[in-house]
C-alpha atoms as a PDB file:
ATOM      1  CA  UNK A   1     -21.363  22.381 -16.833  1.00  0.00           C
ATOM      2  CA  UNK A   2     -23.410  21.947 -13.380  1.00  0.00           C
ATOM      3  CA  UNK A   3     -22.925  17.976 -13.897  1.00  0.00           C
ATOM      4  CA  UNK A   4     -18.715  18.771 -14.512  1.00  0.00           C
ATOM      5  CA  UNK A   5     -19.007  20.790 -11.235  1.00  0.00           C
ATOM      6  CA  UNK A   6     -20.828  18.285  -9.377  1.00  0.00           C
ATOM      7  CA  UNK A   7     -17.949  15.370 -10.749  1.00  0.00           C
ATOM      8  CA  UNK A   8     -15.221  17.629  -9.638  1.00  0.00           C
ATOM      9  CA  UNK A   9     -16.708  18.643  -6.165  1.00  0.00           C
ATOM     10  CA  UNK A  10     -17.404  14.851  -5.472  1.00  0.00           C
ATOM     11  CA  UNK A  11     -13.904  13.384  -6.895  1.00  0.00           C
ATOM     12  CA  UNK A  12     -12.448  16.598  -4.521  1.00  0.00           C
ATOM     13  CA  UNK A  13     -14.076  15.202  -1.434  1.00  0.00           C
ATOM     14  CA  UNK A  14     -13.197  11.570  -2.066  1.00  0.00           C
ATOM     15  CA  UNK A  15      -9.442  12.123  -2.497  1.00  0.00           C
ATOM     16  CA  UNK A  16     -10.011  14.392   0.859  1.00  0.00           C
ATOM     17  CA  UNK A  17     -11.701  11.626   2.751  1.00  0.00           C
ATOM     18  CA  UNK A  18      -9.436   9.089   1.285  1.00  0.00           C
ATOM     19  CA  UNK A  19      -6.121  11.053   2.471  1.00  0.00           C
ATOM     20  CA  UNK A  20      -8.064  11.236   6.094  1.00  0.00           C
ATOM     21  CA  UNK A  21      -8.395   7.360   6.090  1.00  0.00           C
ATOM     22  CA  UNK A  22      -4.560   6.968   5.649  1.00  0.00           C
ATOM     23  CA  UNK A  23      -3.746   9.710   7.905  1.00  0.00           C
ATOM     24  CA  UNK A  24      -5.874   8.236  10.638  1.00  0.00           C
ATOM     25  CA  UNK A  25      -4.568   3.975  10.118  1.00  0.00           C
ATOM     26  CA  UNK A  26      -1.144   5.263  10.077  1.00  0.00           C
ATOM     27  CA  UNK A  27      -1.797   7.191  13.435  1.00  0.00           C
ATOM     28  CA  UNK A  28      -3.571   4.314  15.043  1.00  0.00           C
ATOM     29  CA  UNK A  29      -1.200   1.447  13.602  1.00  0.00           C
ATOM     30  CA  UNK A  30       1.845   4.034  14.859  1.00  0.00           C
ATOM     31  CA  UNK A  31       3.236   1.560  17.544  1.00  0.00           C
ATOM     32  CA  UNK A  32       3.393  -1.552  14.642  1.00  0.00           C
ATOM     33  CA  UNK A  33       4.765   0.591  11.780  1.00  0.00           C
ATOM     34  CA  UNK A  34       7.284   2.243  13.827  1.00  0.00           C
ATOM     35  CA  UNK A  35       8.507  -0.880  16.232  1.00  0.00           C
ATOM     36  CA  UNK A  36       8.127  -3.494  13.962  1.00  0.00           C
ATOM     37  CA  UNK A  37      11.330  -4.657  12.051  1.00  0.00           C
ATOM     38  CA  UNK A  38       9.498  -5.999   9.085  1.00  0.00           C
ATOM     39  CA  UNK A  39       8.988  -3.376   6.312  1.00  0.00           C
ATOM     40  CA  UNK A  40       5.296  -2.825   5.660  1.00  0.00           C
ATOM     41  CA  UNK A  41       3.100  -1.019   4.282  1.00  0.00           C
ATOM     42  CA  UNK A  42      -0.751  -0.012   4.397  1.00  0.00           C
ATOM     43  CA  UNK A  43      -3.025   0.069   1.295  1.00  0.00           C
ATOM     44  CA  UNK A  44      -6.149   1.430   0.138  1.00  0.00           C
ATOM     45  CA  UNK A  45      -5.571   2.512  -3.384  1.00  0.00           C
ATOM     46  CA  UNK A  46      -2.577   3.619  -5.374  1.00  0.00           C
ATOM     47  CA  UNK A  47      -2.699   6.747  -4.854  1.00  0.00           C
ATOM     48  CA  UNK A  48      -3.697   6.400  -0.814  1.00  0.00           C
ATOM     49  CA  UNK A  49      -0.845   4.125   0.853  1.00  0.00           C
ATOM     50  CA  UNK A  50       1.442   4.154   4.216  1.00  0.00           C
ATOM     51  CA  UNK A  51       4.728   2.846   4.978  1.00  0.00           C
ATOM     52  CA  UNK A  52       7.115   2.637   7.340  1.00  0.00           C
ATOM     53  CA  UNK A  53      10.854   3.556   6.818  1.00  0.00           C
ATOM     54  CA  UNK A  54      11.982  -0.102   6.814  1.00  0.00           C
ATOM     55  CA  UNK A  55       9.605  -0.658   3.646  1.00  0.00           C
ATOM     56  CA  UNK A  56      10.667   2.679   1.911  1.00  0.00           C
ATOM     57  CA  UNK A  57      14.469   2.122   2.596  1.00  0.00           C
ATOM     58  CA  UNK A  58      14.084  -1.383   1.336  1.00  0.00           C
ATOM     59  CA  UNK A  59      12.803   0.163  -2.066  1.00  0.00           C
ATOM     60  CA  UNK A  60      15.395   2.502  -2.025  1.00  0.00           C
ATOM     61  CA  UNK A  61      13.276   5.905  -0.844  1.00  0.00           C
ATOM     62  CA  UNK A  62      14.708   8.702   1.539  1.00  0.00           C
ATOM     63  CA  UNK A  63      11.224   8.587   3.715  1.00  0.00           C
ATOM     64  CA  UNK A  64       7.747   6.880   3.640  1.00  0.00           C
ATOM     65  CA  UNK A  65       7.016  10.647   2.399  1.00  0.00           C
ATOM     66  CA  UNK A  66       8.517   9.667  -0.639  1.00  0.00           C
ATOM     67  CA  UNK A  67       7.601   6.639  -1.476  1.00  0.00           C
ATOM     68  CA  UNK A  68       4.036   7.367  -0.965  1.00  0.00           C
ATOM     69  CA  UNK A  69       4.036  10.153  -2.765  1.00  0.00           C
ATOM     70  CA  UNK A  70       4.162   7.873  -6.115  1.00  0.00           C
ATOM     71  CA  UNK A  71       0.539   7.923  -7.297  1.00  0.00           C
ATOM     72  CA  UNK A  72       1.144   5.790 -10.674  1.00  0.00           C
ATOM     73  CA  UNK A  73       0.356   2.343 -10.850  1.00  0.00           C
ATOM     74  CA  UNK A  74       1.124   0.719  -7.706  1.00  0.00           C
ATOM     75  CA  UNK A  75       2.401  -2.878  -9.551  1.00  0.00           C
ATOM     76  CA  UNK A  76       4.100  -1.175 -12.297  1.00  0.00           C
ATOM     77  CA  UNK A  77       6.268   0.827 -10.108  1.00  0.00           C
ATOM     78  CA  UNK A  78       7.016  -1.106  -7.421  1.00  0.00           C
ATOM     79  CA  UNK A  79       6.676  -5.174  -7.774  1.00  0.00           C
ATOM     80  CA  UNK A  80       8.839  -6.876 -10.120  1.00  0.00           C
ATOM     81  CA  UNK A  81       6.845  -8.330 -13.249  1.00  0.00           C
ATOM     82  CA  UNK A  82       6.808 -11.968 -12.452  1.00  0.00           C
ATOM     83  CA  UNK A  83       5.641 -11.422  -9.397  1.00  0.00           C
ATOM     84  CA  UNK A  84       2.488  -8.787 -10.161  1.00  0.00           C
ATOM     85  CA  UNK A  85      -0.174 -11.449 -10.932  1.00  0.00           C
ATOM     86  CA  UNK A  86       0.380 -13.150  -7.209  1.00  0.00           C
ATOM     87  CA  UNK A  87       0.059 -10.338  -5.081  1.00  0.00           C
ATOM     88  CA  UNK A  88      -2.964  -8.552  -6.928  1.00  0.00           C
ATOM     89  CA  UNK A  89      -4.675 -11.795  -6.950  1.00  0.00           C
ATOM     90  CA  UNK A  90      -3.474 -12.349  -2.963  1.00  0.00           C
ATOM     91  CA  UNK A  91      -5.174  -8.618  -2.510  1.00  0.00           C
ATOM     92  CA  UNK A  92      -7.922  -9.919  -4.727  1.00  0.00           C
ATOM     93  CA  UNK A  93      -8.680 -12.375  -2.067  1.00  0.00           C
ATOM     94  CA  UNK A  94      -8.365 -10.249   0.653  1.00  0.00           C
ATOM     95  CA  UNK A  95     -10.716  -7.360  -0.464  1.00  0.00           C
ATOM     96  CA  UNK A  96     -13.328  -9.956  -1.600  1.00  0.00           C
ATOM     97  CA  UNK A  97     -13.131 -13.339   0.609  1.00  0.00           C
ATOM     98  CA  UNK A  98     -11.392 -11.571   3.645  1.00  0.00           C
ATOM     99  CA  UNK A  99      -8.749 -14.047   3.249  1.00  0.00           C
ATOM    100  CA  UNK A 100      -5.133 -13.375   3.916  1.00  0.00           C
ATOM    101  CA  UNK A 101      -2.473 -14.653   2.356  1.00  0.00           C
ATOM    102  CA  UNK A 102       1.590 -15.153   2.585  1.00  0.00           C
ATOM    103  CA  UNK A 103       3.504 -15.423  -0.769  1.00  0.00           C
ATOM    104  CA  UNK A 104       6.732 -14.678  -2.324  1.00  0.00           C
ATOM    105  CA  UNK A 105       7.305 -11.212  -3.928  1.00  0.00           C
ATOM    106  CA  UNK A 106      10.028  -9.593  -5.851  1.00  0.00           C
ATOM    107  CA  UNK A 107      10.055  -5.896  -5.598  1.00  0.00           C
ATOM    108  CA  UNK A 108      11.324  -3.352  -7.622  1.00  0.00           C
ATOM    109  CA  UNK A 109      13.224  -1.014  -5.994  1.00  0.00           C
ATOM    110  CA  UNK A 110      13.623   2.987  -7.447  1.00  0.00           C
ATOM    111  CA  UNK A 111      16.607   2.050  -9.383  1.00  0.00           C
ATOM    112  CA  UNK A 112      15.198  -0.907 -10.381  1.00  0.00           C
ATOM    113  CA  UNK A 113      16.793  -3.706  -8.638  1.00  0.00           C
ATOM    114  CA  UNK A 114      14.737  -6.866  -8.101  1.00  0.00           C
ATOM    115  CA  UNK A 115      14.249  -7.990  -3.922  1.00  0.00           C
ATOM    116  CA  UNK A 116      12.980 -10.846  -3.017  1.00  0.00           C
ATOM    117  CA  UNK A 117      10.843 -11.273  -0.197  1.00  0.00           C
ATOM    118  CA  UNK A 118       8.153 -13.227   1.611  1.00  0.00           C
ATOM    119  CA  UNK A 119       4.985 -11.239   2.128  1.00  0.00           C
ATOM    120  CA  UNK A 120       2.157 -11.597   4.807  1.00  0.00           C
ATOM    121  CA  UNK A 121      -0.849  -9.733   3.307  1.00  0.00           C
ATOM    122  CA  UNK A 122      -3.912  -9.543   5.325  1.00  0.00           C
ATOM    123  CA  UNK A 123      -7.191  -7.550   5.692  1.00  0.00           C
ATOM    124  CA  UNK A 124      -8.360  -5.027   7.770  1.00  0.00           C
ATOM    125  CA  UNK A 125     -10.867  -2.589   8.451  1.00  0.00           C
ATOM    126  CA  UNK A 126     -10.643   1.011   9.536  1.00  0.00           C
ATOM    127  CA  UNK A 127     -13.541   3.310   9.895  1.00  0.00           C
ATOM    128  CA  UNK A 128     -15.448   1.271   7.779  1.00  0.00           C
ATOM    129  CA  UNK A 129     -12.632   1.070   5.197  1.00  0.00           C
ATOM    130  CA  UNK A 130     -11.373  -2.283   3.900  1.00  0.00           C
ATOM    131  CA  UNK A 131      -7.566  -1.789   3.748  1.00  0.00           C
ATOM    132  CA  UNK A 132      -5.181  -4.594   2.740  1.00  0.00           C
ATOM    133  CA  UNK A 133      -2.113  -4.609   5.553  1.00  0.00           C
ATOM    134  CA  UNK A 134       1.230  -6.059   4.478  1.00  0.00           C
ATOM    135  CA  UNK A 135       4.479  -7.335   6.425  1.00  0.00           C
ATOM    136  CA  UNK A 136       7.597  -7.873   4.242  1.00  0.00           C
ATOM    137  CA  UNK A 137      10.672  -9.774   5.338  1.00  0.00           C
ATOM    138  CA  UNK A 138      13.665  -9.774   2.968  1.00  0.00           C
ATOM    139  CA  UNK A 139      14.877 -13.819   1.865  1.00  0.00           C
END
């Protein structure tokens, strides 16, 4: 029982530091997200993510609110199948070699209607935290 308590406490404070990290990038990248006229987005895990309203009206959300508030599967929900295997293996790189990448993506938008676009993913660090940072432009 101690040991559940201990798992709970710990998985608690994570998702609480977690939600801080976001909370904080978003507030310090402010300027980029909100006068930028790419969509992007910021990404730590699927259940931690930022966007801008440019990258949650492209997918077909009412706010960033929304969109981030999907904590499935980030591929399965939002990039179109053919196009999964490049852009985990682009973030692959990026969280590992610190290499960024530009590729083409389809997206899936909430009705499910396939967008193509040309993606600039790169790395960057935030408190310590390696987050993957990605401008979208619409082909």
């Amino acid at each position: 029982m101690t040991t559940r308590l201990v798992f709970l406490y710990r998985s608690f404070m994570e998702e609480k530091h977690h939600q801080e990290l976001i909370n904080s990038i978003t507030n310090d990248l402010d300027t980029i997200l909100e006068g930028s006229q790419q969509a992007i987005y910021i990404y730590l895990d699927d259940a931690h993510k930022a966007c801008n309203e440019n990258f949650a009206r492209l997918l077909g959300y009412d706010s960033p609110k929304d969109w981030a508030a999907v904590h499935d599967s980030f591929t399965e929900n939002f990039v179109d199948k053919k196009s999964q295997q490049s852009l985990v293996t682009a973030y692959k790189n990026a969280m590992e070699k610190l290499s960024g990448s530009s590729l083409e993506v389809n997206w899936k938008t909430k009705t499910g209607k396939s967008i193509r676009t040309q993606v600039i993913l790169v790395p960057i660090v935030h408190n310590h935290h390696l987050f993957a940072l990605h401008f979208i432009s619409k082909i």
